[in-house]
Each structure stands twice: as C-alpha cells, then as structure tokens.
C-alpha atoms as a PDB file:
ATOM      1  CA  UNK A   1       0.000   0.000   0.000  1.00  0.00           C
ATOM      2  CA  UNK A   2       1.593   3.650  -0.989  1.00  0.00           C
ATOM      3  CA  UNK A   3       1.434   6.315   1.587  1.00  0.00           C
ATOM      4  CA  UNK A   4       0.386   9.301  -0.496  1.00  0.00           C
ATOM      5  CA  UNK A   5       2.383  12.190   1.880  1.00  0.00           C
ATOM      6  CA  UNK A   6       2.046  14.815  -1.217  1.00  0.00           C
ATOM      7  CA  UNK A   7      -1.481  14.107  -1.238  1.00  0.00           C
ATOM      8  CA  UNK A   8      -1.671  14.316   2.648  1.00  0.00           C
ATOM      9  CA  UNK A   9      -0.122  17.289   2.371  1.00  0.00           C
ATOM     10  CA  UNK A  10      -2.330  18.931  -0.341  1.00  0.00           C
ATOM     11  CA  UNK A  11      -5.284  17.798   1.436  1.00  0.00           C
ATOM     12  CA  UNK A  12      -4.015  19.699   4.959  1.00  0.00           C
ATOM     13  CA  UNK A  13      -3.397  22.866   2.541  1.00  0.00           C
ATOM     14  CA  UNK A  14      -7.139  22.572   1.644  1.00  0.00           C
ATOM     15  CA  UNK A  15      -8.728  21.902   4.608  1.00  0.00           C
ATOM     16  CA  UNK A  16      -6.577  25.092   5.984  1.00  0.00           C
ATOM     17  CA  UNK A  17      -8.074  27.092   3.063  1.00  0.00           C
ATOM     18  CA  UNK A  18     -11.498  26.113   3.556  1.00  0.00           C
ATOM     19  CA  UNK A  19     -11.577  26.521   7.407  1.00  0.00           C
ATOM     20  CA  UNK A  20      -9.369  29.388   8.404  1.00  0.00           C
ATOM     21  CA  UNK A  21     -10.290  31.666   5.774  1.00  0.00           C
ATOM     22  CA  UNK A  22     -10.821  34.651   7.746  1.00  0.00           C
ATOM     23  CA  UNK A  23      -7.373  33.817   9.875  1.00  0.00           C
ATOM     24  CA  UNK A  24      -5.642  34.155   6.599  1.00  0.00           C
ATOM     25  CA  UNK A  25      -7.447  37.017   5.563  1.00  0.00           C
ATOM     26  CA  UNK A  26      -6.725  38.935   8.850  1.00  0.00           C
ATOM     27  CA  UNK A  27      -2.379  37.403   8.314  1.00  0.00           C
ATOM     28  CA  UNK A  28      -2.826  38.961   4.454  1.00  0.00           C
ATOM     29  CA  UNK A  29      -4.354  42.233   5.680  1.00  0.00           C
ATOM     30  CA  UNK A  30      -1.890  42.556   9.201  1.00  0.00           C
ATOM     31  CA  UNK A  31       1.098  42.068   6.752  1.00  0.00           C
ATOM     32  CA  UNK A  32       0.078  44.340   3.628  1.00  0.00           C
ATOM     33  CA  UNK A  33      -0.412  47.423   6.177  1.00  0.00           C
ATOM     34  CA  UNK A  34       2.651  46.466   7.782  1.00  0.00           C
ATOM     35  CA  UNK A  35       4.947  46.091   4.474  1.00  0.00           C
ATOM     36  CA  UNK A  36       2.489  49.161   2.415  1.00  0.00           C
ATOM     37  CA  UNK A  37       3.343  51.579   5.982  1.00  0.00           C
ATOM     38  CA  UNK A  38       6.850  50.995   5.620  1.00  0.00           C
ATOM     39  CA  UNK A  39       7.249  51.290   2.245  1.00  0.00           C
ATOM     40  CA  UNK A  40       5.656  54.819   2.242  1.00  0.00           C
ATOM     41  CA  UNK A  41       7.568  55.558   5.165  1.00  0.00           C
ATOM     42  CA  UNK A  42      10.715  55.243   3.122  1.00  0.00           C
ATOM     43  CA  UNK A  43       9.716  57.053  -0.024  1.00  0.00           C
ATOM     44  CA  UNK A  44       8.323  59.897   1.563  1.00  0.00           C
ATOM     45  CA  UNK A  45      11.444  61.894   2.056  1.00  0.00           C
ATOM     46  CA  UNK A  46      13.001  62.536  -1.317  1.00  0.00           C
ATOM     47  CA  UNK A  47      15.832  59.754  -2.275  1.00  0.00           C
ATOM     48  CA  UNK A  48      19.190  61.886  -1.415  1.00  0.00           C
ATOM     49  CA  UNK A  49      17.457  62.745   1.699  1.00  0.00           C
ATOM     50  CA  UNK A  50      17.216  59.096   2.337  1.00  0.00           C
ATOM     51  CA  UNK A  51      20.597  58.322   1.305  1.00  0.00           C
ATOM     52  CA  UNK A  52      22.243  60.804   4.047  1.00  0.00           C
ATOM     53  CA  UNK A  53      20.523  59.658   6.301  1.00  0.00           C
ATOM     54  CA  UNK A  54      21.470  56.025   6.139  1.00  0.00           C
ATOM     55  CA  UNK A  55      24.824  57.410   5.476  1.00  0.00           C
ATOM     56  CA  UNK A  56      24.630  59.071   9.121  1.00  0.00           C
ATOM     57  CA  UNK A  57      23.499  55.865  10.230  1.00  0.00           C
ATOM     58  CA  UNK A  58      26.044  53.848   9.313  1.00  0.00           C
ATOM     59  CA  UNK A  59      28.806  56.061  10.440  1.00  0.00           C
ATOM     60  CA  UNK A  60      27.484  56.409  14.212  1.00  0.00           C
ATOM     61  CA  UNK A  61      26.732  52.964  14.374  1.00  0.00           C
ATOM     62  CA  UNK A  62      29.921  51.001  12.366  1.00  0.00           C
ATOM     63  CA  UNK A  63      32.658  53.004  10.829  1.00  0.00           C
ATOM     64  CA  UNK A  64      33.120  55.719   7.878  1.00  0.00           C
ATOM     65  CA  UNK A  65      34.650  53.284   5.587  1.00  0.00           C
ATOM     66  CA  UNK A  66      31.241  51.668   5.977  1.00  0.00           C
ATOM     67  CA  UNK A  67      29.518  55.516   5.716  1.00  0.00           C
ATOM     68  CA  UNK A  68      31.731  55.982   2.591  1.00  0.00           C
ATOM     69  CA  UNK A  69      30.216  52.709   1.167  1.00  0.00           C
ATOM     70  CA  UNK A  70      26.351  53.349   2.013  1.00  0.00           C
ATOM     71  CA  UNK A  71      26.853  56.953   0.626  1.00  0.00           C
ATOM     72  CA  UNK A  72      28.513  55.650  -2.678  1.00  0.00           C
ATOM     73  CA  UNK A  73      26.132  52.241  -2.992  1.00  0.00           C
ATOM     74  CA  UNK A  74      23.019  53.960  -2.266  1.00  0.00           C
ATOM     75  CA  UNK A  75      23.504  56.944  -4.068  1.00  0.00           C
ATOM     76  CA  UNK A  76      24.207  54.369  -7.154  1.00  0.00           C
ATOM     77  CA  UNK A  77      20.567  53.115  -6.537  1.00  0.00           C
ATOM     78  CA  UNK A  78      19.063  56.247  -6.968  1.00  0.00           C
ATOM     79  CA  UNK A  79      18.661  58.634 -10.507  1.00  0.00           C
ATOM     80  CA  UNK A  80      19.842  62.083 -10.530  1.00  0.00           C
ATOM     81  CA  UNK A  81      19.626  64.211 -14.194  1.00  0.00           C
ATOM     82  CA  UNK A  82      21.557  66.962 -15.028  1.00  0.00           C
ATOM     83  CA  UNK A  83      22.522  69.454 -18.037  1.00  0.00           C
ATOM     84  CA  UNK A  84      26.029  70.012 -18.639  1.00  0.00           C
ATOM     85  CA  UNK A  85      26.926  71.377 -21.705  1.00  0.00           C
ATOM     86  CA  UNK A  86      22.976  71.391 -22.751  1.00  0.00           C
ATOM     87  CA  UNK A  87      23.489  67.603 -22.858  1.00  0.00           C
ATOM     88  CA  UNK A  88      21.348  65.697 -20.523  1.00  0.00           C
ATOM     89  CA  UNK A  89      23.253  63.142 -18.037  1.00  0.00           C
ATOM     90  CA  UNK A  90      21.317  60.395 -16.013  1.00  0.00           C
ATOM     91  CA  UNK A  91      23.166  59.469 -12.761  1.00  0.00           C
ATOM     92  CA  UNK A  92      22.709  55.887 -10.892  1.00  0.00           C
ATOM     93  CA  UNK A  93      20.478  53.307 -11.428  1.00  0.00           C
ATOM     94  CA  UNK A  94      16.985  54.294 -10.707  1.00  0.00           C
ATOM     95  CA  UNK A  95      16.459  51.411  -8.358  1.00  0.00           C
ATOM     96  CA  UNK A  96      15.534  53.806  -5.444  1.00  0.00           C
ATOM     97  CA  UNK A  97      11.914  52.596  -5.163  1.00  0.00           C
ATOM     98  CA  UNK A  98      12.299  49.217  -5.797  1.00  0.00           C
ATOM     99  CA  UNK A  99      15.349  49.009  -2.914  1.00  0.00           C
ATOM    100  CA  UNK A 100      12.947  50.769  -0.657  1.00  0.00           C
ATOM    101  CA  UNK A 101      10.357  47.940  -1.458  1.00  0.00           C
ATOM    102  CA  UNK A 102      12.851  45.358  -0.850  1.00  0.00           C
ATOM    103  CA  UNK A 103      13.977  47.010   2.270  1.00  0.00           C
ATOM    104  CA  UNK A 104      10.041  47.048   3.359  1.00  0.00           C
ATOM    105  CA  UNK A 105       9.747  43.831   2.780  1.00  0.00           C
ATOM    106  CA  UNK A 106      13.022  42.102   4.755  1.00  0.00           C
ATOM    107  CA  UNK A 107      12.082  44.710   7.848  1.00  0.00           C
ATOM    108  CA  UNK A 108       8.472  43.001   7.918  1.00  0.00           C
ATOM    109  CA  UNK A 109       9.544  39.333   7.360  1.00  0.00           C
ATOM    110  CA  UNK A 110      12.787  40.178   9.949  1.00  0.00           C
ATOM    111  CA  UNK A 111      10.182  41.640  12.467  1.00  0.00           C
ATOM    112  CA  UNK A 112       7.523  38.593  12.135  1.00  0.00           C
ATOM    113  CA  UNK A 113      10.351  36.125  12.829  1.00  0.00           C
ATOM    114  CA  UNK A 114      12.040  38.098  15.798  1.00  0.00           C
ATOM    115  CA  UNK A 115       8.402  38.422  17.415  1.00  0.00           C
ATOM    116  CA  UNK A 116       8.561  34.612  16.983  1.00  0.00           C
ATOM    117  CA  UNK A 117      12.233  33.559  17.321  1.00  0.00           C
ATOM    118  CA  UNK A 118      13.217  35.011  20.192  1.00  0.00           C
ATOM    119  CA  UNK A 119      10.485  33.884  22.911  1.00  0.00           C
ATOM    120  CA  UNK A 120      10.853  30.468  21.358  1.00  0.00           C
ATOM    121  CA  UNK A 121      14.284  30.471  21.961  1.00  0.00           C
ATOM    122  CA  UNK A 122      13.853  31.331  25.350  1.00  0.00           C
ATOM    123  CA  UNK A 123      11.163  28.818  25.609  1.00  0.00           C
ATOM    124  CA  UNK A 124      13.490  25.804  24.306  1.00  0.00           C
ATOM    125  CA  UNK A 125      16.442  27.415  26.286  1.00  0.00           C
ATOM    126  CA  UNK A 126      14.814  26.759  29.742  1.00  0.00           C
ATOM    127  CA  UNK A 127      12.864  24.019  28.703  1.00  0.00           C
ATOM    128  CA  UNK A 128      14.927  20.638  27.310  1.00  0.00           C
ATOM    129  CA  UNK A 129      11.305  19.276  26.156  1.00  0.00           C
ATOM    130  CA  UNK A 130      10.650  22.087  24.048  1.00  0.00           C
ATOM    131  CA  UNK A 131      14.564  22.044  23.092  1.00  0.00           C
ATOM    132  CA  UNK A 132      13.853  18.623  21.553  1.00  0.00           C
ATOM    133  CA  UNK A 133      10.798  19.356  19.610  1.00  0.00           C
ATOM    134  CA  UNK A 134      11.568  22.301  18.626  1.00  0.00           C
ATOM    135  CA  UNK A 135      14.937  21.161  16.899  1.00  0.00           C
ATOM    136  CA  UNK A 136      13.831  18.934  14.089  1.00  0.00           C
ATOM    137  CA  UNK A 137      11.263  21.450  13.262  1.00  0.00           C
ATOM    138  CA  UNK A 138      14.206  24.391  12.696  1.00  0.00           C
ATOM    139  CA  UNK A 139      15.953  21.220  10.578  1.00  0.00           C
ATOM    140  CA  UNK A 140      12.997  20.787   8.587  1.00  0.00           C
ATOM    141  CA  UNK A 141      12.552  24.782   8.038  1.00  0.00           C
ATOM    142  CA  UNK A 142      15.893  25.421   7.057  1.00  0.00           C
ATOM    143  CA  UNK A 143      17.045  22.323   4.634  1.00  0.00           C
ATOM    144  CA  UNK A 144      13.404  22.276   2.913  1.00  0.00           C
ATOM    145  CA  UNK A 145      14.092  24.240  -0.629  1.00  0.00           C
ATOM    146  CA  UNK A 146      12.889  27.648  -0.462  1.00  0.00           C
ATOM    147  CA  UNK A 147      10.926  27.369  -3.629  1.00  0.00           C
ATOM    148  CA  UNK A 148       8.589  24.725  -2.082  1.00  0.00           C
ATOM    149  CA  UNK A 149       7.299  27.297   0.962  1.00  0.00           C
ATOM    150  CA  UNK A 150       6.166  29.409  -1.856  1.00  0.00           C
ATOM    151  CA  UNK A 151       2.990  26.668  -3.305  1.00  0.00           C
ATOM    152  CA  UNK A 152       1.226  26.758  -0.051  1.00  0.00           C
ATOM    153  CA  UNK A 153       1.980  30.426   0.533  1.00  0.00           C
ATOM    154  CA  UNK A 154       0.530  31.167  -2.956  1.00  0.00           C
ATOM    155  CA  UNK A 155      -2.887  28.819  -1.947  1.00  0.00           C
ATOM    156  CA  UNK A 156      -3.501  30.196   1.313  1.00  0.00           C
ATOM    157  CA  UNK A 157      -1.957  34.001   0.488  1.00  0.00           C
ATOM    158  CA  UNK A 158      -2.678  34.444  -3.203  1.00  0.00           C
ATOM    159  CA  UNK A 159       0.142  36.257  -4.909  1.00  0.00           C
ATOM    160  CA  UNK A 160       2.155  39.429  -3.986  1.00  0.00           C
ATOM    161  CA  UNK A 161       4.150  40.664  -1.327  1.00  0.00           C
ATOM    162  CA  UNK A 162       2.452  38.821   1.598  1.00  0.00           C
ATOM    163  CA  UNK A 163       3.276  35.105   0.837  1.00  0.00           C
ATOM    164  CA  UNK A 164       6.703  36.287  -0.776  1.00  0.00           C
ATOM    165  CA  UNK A 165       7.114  37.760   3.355  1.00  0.00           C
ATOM    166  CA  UNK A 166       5.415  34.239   4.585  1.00  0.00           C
ATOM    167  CA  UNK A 167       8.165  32.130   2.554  1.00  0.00           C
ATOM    168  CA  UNK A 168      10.616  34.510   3.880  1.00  0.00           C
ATOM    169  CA  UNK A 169       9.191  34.364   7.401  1.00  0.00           C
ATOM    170  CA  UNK A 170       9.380  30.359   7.344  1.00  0.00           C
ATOM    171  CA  UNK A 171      13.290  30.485   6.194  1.00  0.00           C
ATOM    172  CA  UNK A 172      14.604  33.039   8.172  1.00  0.00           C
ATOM    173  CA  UNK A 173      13.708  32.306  11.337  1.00  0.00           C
ATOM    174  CA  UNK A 174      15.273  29.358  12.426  1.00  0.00           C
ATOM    175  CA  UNK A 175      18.730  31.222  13.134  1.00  0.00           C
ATOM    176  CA  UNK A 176      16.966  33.640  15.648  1.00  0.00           C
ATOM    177  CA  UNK A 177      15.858  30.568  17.393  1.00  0.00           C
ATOM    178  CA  UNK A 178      18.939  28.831  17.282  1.00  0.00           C
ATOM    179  CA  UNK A 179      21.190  31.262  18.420  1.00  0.00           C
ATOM    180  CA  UNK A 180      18.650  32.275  20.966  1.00  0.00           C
ATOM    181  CA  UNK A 181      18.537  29.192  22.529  1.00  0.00           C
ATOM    182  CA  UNK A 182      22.363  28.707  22.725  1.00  0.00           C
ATOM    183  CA  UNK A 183      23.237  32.298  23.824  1.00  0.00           C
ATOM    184  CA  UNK A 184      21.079  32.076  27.031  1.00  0.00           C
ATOM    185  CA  UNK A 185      22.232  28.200  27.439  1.00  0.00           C
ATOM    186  CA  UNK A 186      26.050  29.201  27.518  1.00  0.00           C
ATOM    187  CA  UNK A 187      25.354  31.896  30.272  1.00  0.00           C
ATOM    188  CA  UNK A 188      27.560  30.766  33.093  1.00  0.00           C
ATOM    189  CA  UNK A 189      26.249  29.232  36.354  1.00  0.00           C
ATOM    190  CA  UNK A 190      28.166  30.982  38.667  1.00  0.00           C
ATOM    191  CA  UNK A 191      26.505  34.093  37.584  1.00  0.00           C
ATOM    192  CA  UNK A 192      23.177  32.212  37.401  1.00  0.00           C
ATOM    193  CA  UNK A 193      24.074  31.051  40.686  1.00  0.00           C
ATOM    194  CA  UNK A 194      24.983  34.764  41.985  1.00  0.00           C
ATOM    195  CA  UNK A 195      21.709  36.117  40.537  1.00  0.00           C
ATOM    196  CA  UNK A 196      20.121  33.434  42.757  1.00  0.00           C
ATOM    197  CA  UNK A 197      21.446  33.993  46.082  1.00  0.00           C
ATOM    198  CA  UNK A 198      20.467  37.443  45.724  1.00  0.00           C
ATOM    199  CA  UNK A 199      17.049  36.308  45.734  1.00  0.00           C
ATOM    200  CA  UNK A 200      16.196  36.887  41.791  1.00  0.00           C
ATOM    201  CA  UNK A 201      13.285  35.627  40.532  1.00  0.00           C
ATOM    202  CA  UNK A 202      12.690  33.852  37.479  1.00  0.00           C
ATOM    203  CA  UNK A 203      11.752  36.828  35.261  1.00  0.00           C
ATOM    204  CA  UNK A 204      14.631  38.867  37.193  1.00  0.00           C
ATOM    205  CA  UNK A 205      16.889  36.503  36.468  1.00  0.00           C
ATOM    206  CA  UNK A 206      15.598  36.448  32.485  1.00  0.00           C
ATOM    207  CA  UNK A 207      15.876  40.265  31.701  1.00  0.00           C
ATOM    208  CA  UNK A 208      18.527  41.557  33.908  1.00  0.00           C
ATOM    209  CA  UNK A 209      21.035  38.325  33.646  1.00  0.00           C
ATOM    210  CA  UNK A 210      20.403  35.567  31.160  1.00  0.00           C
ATOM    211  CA  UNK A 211      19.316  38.006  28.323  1.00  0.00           C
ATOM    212  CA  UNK A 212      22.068  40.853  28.471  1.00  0.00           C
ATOM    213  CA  UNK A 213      24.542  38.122  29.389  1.00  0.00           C
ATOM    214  CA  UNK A 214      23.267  36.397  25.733  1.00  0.00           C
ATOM    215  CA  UNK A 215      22.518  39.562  23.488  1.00  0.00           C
ATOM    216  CA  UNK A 216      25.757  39.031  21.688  1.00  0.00           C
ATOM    217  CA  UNK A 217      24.693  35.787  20.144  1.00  0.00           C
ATOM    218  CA  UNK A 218      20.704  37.213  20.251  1.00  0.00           C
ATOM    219  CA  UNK A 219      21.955  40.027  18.054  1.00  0.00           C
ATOM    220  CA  UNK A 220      24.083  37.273  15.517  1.00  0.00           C
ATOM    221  CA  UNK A 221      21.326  35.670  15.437  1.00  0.00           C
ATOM    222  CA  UNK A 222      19.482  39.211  14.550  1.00  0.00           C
ATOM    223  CA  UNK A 223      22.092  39.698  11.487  1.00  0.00           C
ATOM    224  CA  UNK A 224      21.310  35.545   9.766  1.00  0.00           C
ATOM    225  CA  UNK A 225      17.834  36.672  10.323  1.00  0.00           C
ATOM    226  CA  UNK A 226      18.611  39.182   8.055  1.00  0.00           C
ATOM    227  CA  UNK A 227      20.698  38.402   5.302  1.00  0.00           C
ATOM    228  CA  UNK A 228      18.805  35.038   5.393  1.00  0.00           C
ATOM    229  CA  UNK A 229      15.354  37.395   4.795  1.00  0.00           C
ATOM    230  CA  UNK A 230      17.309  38.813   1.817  1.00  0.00           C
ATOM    231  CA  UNK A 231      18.489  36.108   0.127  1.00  0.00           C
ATOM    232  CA  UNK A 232      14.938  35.151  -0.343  1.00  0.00           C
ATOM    233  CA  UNK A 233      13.647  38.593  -2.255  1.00  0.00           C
ATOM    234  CA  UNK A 234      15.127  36.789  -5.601  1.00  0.00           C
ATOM    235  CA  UNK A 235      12.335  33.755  -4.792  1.00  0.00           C
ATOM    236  CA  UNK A 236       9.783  35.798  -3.791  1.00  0.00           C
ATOM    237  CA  UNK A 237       9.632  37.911  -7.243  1.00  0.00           C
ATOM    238  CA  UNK A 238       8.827  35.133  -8.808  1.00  0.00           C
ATOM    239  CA  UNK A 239       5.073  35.170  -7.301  1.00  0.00           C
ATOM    240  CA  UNK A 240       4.754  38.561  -7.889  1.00  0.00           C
ATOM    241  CA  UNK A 241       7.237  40.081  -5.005  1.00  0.00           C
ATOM    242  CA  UNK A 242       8.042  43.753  -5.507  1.00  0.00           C
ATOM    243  CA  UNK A 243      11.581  44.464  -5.010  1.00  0.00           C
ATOM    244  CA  UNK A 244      14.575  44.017  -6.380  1.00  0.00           C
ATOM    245  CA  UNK A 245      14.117  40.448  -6.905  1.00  0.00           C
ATOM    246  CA  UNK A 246      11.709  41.656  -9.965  1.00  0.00           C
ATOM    247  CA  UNK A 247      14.903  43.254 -12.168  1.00  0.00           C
ATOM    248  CA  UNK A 248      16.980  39.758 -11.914  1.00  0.00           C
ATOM    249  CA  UNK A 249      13.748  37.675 -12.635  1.00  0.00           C
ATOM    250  CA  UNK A 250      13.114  39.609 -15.658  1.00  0.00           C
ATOM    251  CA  UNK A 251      16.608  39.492 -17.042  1.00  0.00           C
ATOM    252  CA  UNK A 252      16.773  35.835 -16.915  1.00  0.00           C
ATOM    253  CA  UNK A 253      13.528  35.370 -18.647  1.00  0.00           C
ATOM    254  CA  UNK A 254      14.344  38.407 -21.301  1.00  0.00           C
ATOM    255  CA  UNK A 255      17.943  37.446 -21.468  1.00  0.00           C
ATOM    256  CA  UNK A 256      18.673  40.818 -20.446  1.00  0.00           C
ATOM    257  CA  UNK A 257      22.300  40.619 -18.461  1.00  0.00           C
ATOM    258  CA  UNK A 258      22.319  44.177 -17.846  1.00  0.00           C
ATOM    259  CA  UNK A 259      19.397  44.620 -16.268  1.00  0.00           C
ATOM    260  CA  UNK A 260      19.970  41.645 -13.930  1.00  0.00           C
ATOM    261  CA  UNK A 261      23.211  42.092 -13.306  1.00  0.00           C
ATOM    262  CA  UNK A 262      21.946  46.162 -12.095  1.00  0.00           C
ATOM    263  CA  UNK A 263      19.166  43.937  -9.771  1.00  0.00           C
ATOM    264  CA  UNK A 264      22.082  41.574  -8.069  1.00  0.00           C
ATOM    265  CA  UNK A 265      23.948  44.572  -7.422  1.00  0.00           C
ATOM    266  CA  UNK A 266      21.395  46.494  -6.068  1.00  0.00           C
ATOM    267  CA  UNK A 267      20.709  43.556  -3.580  1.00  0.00           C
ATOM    268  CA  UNK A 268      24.347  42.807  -2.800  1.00  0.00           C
ATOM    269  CA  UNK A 269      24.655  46.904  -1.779  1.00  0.00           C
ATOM    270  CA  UNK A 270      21.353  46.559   0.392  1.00  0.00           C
ATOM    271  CA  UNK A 271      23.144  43.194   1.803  1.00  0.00           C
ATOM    272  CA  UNK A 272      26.413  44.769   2.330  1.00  0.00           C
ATOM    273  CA  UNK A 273      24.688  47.902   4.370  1.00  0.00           C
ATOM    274  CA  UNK A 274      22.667  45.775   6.383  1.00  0.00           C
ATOM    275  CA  UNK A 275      25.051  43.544   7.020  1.00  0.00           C
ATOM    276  CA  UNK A 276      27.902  45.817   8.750  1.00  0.00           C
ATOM    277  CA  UNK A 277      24.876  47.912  10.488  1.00  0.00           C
ATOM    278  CA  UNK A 278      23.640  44.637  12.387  1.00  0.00           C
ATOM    279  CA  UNK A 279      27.341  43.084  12.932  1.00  0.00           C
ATOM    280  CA  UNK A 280      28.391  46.688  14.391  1.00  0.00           C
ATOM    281  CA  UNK A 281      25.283  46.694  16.783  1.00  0.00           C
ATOM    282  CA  UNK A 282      26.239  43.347  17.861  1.00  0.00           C
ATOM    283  CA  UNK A 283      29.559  44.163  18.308  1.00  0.00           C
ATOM    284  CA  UNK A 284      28.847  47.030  20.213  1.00  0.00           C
ATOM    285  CA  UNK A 285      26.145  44.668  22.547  1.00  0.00           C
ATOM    286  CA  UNK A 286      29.234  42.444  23.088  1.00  0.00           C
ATOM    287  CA  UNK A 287      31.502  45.178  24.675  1.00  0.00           C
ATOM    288  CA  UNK A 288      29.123  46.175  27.061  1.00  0.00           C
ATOM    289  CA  UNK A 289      27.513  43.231  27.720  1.00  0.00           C
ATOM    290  CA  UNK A 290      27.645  42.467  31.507  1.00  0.00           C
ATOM    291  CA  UNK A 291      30.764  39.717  31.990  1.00  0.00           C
ATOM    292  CA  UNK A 292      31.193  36.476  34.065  1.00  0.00           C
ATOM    293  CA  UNK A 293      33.330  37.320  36.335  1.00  0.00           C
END
C-alpha cells in the first residue's frame, strides 16, 4: 500500500483554506499594512534625503569606511539628471523605489520572525522538552528548498508581497531561534548562581542576567535573520514580489544581463549595508555586555 504524503499534504493545505479563511485574511491584511506603511515611510522623504541619512546611520553605528560605502552604494541606486553642456546626463540606477520595497519587505519578514524567534528560543532554552521538539522542526525549516514554501503560501496568500514575506518568514527564522537558545544556554552558572542567592526571581533573572549576558549571540542571530530574509527577495519575485528580486527575474527570462546584473547589485549593496549595520550593533552589545566574572 503507498502512503500518499504529497497528497496528505495537499489535502491539509485545503482543509486550511477552507476553514481558516478569515485567519488568513486577517495574516494577508496585518502584513500588507505592515509592508504598504513601511514602504511609504521610506519614499516619503526625497531619495538623497534618504541616502544621508542612512549614510549618518552607518557612520554612528559602524565606521566611515562603511559611511563611505552606504553613501557611494546607495547613491548608485538612486537617478539624478543633469545638463552640462545642454546635454542631458542620467546618474545611478533608478532602483531607489524598488530598494525601498525590498527594504520594506526584509524589515516586515525580519520583524515577524524576531516576534517569533526570540520567545521560542527562550522557551526551548529553559525548557529541554521544548529544546527537543523544537529542533527537528528548525531542521525541517531550514534544509526544505525555499521554492517549495512558496505553493502553499501562494494557496492560502494568493500572490504578492504577503506570501513572498510568509516564505521569507518560514526560512529566516530558524537562526533567531537557534542562536537564541544557545546564547542564554552558555550563560555561566556561577553568575546564574549569583543572581540566585540574591534572591532573583525567574523573570529577574531572564531580563537583567540571562538576556544581556546572551545579546551578543541574540543580536548574531538578529544579522542571519537578516541576510537570510534577503536572500529570499530573488524567490519571492517570482510570485509577484516587488523588489529588487523583480529586475533579476526579468533578465533571466528576457535574457537581459544588464538589467539583472543592475538587480544583483542592487541587492548585494542593500546586503552589504545591512550587514555591517547589524554586525556593528552586535559588536557594540558584546563590549558592554555584563561579563562572568
């Protein structure tokens, strides 16, 4: 006798889109407002506005080689004209609104899965039951090809943004977990033991020990959260994703290498900035974290 587990599957996917409707209606409409609100957010100040300020950012949180860089790579994104000469010049890209979509839609998928990550973390850090269960689910989320999260997020999500941020959801957050769980598991237990015999309780002992003790691996955990939620953008254009995963799809059905080539680049810049803005605010975490003494 064949097991059918595809048509198991398929037949869970249906009975999910015939029962919770309205929960998946309520998921589509929480995550459009969130991604839409951000996106305007972003384009409401003109582009080179935009572009000093995440210059600014990057230079009080990492270095100026890193300022340099943001100023330089996002300023490539954007499109300046000018007459010189009464000859017209176009400067950059003109991948500013696209880049701002992308960078609406990793913020919304990164928040979803911290909201998540991190109290299950905690959960399966202080709880070796949970710990166990937990485990071969992260296994399944991260080895499982990306492509496949994007069937059932297309059923139950229709296409867009909001399953492209669902697929994304499901793969990035089993780092945050992860790292979760073993940042507040390698916390020391002498200064466990310290917090104790000072008469912490279990929630003292959580915020004002365990947690800023683990933020350094929290916060690396934070940054694969990340990049992991922008490697997907490229997947999640192909269900009708805005971004800058829509550029790169088109050139490889068009054939056009220029135009894909100016998509990879404008997601290797975004990568590249968020990257050293994460890594510097864990680094930062990690020198004044409180130390076991």
């Amino acid at each position: 006798m064949k097991i059918s587990i595809g048509g198991a599957f398929e037949s869970l996917i249906q009975w999910l889109q015939d029962n919770l409707g309205p929960f998946f209606d309520a998921v589509t409409a929480l995550i459009g407002a969130t991604t839409t609100g951000l996106e305007e957010a972003l384009l409401f100040l003109p582009p080179w506005v935009m572009v000093l300020l995440f210059t600014a950012l990057a230079g009080w949180v990492s270095t100026r080689g890193v300022a340099a860089f943001t100023f330089i790579g996002m300023g490539l994104l954007t499109e300046a004209e000018f007459v010189l000469f009464g000859t017209e010049f176009a400067l950059g890209m003109g991948y500013w609104t696209t880049t701002m979509q992308t960078l609406s839609l990793i913020i919304t998928a990164s928040l979803f899965s911290l909201l998540v990550g991190i109290p299950t973390g905690i959960w399966a850090a202080k709880s070796d039951v949970v710990d166990k269960v937990v485990r071969p689910v992260l296994d399944f989320m991260q080895t499982m090809p990306p492509f496949v999260y994007l069937i059932p997020a297309v059923v139950l999500f229709g296409l867009g943004t909001v399953p492209g941020v669902i697929a994304t959801f499901i793969f990035a957050t089993p780092p945050c977990v992860r790292l979760t769980n073993l940042g507040i598991r390698q916390v020391s237990d002498e200064a466990i033991e310290a917090a104790k015999s000072f008469g912490s309780t279990p929630s003292q002992l959580l915020f004002k020990v365990e947690l800023p003790m683990a933020l350094p691996t929290i916060l690396a955990g934070v940054n694969q959260t990340v990049l992991l939620a922008l490697s997907m953008v490229v997947i999640a254009a192909l269900i009708g994703s805005s971004g800058l995963g829509q550029p790169v799809v088109e050139g490889l059905q068009q054939l056009r290498i220029g135009k894909g080539f100016e998509g990879g680049l404008g997601i290797v810049i975004l990568a590249i900035f968020l990257d050293r803005i994460t890594q510097a605010i864990g680094e930062k975490a990690g020198a004044t974290a409180p130390q076991p003494s």
